[in-house]
PDB file of N, CA and C in Angstrom:
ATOM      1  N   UNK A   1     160.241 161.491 142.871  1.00  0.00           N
ATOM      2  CA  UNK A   1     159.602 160.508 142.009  1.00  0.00           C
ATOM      3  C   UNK A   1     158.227 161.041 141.595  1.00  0.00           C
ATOM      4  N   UNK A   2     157.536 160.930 140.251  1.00  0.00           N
ATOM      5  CA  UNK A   2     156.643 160.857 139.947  1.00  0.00           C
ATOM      6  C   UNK A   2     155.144 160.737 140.840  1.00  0.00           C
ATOM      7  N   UNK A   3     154.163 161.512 140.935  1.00  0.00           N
ATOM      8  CA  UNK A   3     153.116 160.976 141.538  1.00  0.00           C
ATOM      9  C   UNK A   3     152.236 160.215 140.923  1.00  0.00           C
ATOM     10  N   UNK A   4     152.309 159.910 139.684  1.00  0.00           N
ATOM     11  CA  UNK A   4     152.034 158.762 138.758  1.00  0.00           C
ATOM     12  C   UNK A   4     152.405 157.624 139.912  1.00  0.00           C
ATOM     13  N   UNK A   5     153.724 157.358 139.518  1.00  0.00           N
ATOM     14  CA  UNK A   5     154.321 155.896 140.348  1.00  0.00           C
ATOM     15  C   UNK A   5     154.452 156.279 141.271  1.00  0.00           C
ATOM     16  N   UNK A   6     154.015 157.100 142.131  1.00  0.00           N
ATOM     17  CA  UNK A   6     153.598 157.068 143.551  1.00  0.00           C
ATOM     18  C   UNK A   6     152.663 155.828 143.335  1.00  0.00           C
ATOM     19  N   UNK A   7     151.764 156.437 142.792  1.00  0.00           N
ATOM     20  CA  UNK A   7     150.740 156.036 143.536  1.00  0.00           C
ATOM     21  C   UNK A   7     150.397 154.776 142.892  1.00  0.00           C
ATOM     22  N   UNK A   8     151.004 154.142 141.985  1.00  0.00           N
ATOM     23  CA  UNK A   8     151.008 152.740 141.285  1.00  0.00           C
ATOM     24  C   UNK A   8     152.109 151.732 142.387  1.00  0.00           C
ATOM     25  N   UNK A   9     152.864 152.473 142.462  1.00  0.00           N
ATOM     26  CA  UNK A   9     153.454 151.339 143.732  1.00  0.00           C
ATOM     27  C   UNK A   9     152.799 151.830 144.915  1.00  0.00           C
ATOM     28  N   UNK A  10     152.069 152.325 145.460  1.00  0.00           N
ATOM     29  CA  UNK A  10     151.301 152.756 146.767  1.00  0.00           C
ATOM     30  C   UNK A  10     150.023 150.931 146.190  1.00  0.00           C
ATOM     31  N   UNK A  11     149.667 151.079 144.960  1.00  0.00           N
ATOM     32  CA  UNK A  11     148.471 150.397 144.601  1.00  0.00           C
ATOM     33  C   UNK A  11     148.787 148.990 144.987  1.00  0.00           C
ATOM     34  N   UNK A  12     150.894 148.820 144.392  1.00  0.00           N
ATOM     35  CA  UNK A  12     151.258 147.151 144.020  1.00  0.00           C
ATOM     36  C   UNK A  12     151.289 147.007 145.832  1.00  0.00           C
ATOM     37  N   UNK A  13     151.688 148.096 146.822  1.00  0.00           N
ATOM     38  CA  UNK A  13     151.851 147.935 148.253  1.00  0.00           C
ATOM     39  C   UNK A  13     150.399 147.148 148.571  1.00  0.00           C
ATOM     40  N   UNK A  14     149.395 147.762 148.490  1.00  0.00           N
ATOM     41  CA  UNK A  14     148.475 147.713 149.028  1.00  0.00           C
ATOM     42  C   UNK A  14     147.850 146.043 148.519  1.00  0.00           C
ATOM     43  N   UNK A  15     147.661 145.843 147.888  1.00  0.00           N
ATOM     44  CA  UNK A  15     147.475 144.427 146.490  1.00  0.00           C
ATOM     45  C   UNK A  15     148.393 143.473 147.206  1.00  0.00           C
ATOM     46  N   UNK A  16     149.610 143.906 147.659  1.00  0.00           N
ATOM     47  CA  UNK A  16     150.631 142.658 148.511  1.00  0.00           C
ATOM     48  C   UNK A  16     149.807 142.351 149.422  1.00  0.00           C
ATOM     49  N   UNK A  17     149.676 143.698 150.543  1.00  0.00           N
ATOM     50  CA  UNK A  17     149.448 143.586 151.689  1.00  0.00           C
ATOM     51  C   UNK A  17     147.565 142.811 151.765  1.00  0.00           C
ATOM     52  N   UNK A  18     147.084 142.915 150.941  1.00  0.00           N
ATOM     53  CA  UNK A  18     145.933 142.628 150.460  1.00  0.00           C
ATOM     54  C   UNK A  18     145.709 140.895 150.573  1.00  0.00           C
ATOM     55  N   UNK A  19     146.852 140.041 149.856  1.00  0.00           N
ATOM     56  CA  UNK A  19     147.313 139.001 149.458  1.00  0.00           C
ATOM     57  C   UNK A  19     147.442 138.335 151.402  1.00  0.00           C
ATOM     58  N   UNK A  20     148.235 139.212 152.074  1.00  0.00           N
ATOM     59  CA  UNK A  20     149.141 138.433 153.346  1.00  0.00           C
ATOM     60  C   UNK A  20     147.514 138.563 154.361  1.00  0.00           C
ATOM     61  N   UNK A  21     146.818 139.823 154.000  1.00  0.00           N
ATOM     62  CA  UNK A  21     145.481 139.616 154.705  1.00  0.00           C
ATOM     63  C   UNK A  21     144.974 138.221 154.908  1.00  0.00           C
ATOM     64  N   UNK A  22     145.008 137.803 153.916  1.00  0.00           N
ATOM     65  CA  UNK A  22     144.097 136.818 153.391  1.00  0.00           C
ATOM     66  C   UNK A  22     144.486 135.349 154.129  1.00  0.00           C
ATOM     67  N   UNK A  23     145.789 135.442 154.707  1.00  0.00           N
ATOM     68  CA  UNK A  23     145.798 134.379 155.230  1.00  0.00           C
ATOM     69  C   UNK A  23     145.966 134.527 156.721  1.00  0.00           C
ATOM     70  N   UNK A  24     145.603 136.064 157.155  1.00  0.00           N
ATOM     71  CA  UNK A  24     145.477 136.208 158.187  1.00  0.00           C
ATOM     72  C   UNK A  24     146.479 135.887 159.511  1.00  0.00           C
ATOM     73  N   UNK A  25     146.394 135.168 160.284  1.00  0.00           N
ATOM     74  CA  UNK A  25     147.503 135.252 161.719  1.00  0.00           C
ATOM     75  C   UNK A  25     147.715 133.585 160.890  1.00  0.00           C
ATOM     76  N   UNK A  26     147.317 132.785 160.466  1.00  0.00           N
ATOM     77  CA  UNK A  26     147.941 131.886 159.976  1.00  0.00           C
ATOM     78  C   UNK A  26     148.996 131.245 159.440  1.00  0.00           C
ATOM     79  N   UNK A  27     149.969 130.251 159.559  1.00  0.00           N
ATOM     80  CA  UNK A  27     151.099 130.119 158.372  1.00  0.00           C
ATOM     81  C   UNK A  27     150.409 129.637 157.010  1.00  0.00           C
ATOM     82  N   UNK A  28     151.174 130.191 156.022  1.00  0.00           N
ATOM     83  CA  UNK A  28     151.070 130.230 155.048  1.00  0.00           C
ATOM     84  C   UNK A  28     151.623 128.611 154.934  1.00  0.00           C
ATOM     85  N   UNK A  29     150.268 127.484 154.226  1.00  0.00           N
ATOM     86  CA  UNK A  29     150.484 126.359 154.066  1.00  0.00           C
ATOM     87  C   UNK A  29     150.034 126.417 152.363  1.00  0.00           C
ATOM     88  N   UNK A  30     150.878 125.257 151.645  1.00  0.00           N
ATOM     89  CA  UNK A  30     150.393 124.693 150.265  1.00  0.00           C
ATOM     90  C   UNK A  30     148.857 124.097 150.374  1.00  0.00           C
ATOM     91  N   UNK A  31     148.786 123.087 151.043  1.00  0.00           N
ATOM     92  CA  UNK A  31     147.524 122.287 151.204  1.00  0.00           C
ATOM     93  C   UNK A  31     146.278 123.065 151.475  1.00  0.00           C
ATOM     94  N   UNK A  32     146.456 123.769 151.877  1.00  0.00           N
ATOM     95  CA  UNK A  32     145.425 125.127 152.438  1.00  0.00           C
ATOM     96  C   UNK A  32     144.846 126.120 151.354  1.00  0.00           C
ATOM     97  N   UNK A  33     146.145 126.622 150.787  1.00  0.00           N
ATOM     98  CA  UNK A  33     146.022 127.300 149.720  1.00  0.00           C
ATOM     99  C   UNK A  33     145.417 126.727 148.273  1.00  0.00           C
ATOM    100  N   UNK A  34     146.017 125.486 148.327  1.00  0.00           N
ATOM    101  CA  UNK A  34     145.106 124.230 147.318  1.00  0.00           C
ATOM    102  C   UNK A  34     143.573 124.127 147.237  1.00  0.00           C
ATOM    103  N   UNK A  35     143.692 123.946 148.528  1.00  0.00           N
ATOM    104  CA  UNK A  35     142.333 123.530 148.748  1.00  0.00           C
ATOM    105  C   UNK A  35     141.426 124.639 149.013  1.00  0.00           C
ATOM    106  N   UNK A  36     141.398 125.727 148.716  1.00  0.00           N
ATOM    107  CA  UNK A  36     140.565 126.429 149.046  1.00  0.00           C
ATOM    108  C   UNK A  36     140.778 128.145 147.279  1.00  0.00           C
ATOM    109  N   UNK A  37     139.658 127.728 146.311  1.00  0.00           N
ATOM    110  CA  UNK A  37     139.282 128.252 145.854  1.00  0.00           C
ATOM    111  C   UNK A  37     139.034 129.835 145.543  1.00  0.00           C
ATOM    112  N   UNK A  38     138.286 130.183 147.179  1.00  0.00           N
ATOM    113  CA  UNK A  38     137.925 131.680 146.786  1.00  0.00           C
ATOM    114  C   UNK A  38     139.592 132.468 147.238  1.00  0.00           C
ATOM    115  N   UNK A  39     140.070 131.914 148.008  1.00  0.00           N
ATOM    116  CA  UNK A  39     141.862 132.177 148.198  1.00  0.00           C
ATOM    117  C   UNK A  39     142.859 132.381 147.043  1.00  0.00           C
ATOM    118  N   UNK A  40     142.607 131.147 146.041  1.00  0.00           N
ATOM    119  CA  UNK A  40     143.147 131.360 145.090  1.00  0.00           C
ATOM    120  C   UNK A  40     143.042 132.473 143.968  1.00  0.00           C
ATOM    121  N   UNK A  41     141.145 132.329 144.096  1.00  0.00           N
ATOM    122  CA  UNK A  41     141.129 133.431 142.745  1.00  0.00           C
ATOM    123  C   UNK A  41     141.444 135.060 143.455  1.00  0.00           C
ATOM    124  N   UNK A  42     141.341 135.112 144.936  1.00  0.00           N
ATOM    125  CA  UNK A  42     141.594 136.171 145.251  1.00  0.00           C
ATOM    126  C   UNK A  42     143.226 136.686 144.921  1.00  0.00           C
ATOM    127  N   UNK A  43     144.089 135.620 144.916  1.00  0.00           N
ATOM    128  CA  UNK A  43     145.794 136.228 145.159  1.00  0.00           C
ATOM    129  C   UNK A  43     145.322 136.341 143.519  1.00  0.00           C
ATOM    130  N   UNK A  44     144.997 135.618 142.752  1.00  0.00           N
ATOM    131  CA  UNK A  44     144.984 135.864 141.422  1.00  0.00           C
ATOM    132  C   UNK A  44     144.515 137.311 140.980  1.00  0.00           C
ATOM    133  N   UNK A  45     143.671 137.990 141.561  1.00  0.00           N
ATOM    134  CA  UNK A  45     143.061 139.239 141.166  1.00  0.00           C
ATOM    135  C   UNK A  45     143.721 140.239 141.674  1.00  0.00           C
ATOM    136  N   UNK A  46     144.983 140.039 143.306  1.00  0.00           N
ATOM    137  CA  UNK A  46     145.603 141.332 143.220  1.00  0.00           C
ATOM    138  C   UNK A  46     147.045 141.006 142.463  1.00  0.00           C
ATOM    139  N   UNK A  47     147.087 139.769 142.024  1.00  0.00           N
ATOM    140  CA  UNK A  47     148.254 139.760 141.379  1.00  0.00           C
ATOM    141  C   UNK A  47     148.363 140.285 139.579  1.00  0.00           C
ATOM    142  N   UNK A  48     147.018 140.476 139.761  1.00  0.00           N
ATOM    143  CA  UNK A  48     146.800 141.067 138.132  1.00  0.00           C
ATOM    144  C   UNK A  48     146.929 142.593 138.716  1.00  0.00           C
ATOM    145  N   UNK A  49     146.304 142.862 139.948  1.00  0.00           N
ATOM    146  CA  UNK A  49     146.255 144.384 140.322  1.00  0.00           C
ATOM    147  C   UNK A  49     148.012 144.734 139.956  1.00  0.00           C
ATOM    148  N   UNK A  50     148.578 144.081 140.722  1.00  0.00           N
ATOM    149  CA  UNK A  50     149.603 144.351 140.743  1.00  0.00           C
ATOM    150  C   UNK A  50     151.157 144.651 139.309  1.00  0.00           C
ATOM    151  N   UNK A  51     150.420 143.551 138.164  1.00  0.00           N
ATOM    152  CA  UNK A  51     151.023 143.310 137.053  1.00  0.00           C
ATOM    153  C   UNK A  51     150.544 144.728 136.188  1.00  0.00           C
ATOM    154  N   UNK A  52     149.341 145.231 136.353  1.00  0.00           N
ATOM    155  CA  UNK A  52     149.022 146.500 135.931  1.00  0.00           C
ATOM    156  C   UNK A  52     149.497 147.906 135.981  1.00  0.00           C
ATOM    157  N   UNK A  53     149.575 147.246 137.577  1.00  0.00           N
ATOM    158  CA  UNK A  53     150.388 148.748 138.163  1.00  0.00           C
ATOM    159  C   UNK A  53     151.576 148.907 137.477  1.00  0.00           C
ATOM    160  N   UNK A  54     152.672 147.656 137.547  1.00  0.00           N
ATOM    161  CA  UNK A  54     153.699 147.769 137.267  1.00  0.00           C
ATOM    162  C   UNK A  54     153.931 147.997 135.345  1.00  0.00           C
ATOM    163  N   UNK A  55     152.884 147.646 134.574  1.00  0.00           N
ATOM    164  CA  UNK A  55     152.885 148.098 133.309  1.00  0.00           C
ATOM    165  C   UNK A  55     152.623 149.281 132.820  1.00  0.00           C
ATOM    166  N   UNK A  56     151.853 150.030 134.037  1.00  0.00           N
ATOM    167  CA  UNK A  56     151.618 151.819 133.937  1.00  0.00           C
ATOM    168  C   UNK A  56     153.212 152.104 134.675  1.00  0.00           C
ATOM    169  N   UNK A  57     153.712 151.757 135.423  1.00  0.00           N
ATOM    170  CA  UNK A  57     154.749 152.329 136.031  1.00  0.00           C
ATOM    171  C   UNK A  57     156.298 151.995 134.902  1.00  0.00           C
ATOM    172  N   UNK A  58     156.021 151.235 133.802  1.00  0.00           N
ATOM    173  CA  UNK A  58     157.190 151.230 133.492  1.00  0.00           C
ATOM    174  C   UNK A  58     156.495 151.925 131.989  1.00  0.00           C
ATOM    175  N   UNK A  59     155.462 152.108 131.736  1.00  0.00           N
ATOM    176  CA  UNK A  59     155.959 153.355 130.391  1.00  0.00           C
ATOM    177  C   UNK A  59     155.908 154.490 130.999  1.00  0.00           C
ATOM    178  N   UNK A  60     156.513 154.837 132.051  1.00  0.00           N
ATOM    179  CA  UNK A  60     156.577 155.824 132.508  1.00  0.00           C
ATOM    180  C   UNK A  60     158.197 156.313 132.909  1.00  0.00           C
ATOM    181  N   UNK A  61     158.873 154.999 133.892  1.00  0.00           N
ATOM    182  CA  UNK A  61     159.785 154.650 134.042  1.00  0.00           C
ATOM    183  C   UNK A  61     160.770 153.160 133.105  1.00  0.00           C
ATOM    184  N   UNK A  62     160.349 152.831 132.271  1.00  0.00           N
ATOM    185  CA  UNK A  62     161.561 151.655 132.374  1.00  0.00           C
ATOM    186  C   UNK A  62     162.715 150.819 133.017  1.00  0.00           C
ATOM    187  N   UNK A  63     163.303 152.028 134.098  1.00  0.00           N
ATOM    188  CA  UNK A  63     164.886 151.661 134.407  1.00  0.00           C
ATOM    189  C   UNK A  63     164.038 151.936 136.138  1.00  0.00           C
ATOM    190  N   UNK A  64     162.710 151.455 136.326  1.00  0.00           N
ATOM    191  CA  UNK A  64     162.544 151.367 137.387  1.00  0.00           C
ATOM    192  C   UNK A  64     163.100 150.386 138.687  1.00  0.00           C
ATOM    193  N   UNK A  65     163.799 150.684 140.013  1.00  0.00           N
ATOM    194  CA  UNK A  65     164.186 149.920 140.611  1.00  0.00           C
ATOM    195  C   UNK A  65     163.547 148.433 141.371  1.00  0.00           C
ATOM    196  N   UNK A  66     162.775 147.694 140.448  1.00  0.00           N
ATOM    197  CA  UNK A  66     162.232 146.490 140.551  1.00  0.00           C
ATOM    198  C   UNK A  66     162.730 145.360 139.846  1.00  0.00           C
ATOM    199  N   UNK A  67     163.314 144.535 140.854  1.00  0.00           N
ATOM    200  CA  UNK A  67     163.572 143.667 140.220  1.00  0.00           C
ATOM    201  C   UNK A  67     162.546 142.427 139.432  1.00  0.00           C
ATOM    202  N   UNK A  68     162.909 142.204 138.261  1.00  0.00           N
ATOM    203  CA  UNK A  68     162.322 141.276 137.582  1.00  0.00           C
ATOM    204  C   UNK A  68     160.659 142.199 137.214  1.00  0.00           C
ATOM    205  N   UNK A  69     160.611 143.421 136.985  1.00  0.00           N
ATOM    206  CA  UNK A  69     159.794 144.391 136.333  1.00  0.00           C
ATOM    207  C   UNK A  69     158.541 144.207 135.521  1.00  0.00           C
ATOM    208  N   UNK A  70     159.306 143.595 134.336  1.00  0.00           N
ATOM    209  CA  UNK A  70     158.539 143.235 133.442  1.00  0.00           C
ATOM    210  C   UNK A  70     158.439 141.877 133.299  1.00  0.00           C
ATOM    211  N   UNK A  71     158.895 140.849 134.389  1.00  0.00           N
ATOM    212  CA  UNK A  71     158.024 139.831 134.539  1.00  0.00           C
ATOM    213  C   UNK A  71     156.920 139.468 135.256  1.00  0.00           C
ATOM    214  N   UNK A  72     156.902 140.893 136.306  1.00  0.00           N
ATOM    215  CA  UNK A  72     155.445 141.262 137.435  1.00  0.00           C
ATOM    216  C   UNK A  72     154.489 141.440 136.214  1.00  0.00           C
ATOM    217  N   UNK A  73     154.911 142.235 135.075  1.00  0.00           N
ATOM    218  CA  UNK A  73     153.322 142.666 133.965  1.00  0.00           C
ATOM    219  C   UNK A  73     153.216 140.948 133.607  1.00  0.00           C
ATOM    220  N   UNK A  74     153.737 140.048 133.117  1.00  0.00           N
ATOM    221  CA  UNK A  74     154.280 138.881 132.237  1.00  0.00           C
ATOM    222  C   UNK A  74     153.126 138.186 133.087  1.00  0.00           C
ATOM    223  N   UNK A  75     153.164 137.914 134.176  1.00  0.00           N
ATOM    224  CA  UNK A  75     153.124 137.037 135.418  1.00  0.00           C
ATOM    225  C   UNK A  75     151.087 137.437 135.509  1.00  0.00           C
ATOM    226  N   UNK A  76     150.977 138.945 135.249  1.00  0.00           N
ATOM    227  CA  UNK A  76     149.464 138.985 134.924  1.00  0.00           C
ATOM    228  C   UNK A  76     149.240 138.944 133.264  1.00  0.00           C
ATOM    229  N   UNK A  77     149.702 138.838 132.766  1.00  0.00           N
ATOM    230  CA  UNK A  77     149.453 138.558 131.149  1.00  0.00           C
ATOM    231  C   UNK A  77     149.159 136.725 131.071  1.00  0.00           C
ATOM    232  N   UNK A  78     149.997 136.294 132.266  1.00  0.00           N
ATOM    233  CA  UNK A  78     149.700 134.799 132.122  1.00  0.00           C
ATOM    234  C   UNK A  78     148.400 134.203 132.528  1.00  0.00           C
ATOM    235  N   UNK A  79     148.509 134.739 133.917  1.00  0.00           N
ATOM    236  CA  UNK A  79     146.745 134.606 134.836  1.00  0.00           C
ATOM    237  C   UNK A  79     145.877 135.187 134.062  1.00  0.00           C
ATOM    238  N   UNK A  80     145.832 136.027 133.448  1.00  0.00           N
ATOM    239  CA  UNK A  80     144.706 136.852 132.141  1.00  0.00           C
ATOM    240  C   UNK A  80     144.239 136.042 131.064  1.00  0.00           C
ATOM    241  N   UNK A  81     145.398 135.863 130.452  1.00  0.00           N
ATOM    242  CA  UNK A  81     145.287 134.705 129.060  1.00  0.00           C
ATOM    243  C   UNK A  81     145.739 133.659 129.233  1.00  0.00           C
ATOM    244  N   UNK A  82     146.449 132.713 130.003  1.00  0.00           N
ATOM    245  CA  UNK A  82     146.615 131.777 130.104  1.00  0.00           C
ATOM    246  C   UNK A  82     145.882 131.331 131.236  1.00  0.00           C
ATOM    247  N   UNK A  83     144.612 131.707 131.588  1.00  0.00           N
ATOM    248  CA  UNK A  83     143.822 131.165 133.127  1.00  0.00           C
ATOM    249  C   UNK A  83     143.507 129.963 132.987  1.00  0.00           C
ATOM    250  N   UNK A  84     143.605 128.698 131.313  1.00  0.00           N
ATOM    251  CA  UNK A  84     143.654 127.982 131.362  1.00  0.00           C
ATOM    252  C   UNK A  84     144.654 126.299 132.066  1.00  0.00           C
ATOM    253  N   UNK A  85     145.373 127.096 131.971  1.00  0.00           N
ATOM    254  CA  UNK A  85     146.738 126.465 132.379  1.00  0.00           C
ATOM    255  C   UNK A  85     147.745 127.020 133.450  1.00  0.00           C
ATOM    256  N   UNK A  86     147.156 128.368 134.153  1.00  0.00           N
ATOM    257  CA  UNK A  86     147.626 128.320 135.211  1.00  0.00           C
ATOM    258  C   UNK A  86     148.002 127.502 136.514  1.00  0.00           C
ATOM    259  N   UNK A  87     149.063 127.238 137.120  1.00  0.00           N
ATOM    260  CA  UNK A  87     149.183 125.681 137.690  1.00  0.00           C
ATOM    261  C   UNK A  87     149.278 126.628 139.403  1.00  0.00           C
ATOM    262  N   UNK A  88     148.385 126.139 140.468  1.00  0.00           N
ATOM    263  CA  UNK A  88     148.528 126.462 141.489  1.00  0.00           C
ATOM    264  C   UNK A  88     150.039 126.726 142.064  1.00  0.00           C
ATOM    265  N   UNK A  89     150.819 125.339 141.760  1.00  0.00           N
ATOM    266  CA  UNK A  89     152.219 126.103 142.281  1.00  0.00           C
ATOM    267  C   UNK A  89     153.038 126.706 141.775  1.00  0.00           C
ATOM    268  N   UNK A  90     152.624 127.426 140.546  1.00  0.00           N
ATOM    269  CA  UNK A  90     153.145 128.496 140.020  1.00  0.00           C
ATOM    270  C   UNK A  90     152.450 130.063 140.879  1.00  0.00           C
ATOM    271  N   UNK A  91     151.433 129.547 141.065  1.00  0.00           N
ATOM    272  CA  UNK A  91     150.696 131.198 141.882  1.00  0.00           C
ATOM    273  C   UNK A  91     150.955 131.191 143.234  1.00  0.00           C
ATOM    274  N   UNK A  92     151.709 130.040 143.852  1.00  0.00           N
ATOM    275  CA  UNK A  92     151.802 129.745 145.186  1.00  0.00           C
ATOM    276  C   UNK A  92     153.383 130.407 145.325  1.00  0.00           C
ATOM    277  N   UNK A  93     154.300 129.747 144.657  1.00  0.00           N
ATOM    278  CA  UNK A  93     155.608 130.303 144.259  1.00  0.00           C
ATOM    279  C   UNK A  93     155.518 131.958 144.400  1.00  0.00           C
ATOM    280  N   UNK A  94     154.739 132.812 143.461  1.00  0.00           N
ATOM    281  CA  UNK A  94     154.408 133.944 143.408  1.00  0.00           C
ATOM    282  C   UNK A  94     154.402 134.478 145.289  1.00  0.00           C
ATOM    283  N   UNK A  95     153.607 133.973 145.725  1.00  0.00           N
ATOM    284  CA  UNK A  95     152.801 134.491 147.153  1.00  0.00           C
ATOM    285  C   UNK A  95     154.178 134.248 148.183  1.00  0.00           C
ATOM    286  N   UNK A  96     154.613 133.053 147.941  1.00  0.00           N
ATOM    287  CA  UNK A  96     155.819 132.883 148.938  1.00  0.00           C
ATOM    288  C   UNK A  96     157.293 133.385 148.485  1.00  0.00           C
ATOM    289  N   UNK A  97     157.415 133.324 147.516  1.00  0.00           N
ATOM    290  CA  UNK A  97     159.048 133.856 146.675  1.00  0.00           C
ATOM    291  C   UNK A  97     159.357 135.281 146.080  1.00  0.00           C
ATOM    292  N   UNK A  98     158.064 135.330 145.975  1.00  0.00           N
ATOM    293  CA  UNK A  98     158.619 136.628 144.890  1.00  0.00           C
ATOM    294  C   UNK A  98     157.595 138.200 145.536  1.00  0.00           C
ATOM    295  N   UNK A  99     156.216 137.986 146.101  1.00  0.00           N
ATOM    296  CA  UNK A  99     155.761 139.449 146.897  1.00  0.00           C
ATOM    297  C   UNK A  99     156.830 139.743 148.072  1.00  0.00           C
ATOM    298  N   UNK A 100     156.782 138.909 148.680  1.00  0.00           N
ATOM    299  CA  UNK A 100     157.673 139.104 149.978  1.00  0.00           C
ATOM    300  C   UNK A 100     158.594 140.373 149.925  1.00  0.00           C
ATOM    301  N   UNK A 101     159.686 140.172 148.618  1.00  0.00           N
ATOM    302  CA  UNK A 101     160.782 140.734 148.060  1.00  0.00           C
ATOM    303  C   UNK A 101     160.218 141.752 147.500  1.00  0.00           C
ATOM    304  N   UNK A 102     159.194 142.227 146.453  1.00  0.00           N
ATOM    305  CA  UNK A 102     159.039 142.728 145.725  1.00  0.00           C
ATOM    306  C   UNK A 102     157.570 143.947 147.108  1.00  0.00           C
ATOM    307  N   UNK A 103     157.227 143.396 148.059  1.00  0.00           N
ATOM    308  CA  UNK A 103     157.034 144.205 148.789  1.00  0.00           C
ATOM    309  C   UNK A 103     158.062 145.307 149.668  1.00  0.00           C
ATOM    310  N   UNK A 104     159.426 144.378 149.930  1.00  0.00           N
ATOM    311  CA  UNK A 104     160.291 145.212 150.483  1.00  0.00           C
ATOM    312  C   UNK A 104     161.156 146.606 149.132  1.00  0.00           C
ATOM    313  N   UNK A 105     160.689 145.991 148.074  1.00  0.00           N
ATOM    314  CA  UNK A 105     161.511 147.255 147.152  1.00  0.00           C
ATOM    315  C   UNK A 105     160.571 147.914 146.963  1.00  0.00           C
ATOM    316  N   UNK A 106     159.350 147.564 146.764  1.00  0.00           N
ATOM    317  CA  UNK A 106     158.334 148.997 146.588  1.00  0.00           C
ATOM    318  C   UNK A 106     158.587 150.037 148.016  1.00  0.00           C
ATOM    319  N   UNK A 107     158.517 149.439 149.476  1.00  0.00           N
ATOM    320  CA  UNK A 107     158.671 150.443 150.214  1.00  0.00           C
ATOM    321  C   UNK A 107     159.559 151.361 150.568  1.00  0.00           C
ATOM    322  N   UNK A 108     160.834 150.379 149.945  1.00  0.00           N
ATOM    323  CA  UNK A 108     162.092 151.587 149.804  1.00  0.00           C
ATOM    324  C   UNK A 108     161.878 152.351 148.915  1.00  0.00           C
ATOM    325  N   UNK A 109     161.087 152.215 147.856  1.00  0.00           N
ATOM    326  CA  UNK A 109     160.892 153.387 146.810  1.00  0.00           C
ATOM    327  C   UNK A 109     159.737 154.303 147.242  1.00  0.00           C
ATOM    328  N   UNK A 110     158.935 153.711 147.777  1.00  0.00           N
ATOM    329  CA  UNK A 110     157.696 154.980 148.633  1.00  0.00           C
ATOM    330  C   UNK A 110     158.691 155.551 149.180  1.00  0.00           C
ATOM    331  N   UNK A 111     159.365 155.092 150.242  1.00  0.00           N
ATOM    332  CA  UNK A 111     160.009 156.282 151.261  1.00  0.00           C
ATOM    333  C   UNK A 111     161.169 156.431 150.973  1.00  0.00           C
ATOM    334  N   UNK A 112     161.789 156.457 149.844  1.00  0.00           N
ATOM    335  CA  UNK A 112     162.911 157.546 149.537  1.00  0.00           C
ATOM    336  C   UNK A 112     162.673 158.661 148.547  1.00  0.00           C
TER     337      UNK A 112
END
């Protein structure tokens, strides 16, 4: 593979793992995550990290093995320009449904 998208999914790895920091030895609660501000704008800033990476990694690749690809760029095009109307449980959804998964396919692609 490319050391380009090495190192753009090394970036989206790190930006996940960045995200699960944040809530530390804790469970991951809604009410928590609501209520607390600098939490939010933080998943918001590696989730743009992350929508970036994946927009350098697909004019590079296209037929890259990620699922839902070009809705990771979509997903920071929304938090970017739509920061008006971003709805918490849409960025909460993100943190619980969709890194989880999208952390386990980046690492099969680092290490194969």
């Amino acid at each position: 593979m490319d050391d380009i998208i090495m190192k753009h999914l090394q970036d989206i790895l790190t930006a996940i793992e960045e995200v699960e920091s944040f809530f530390g030895s804790n469970p991951k609660l809604y009410d928590d995550f609501y209520s607390n501000l600098c939490l939010r704008r933080a998943v918001e800033r590696n989730i743009e990290i992350i929508g970036e990476a994946m927009n350098r990694i697909l004019k590079v690749d296209k037929d890259i093995a990620i699922t839902n690809s070009r809705k990771i760029v979509d997903a920071r095009n929304y938090i970017i320009h739509g920061y008006d109307s971003l709805s918490v449980d849409v960025l909460w959804s993100m943190v619980i449904n969709h890194l989880p998964k999208l952390r386990n396919e980046v690492i099969l692609l680092l290490n194969s």
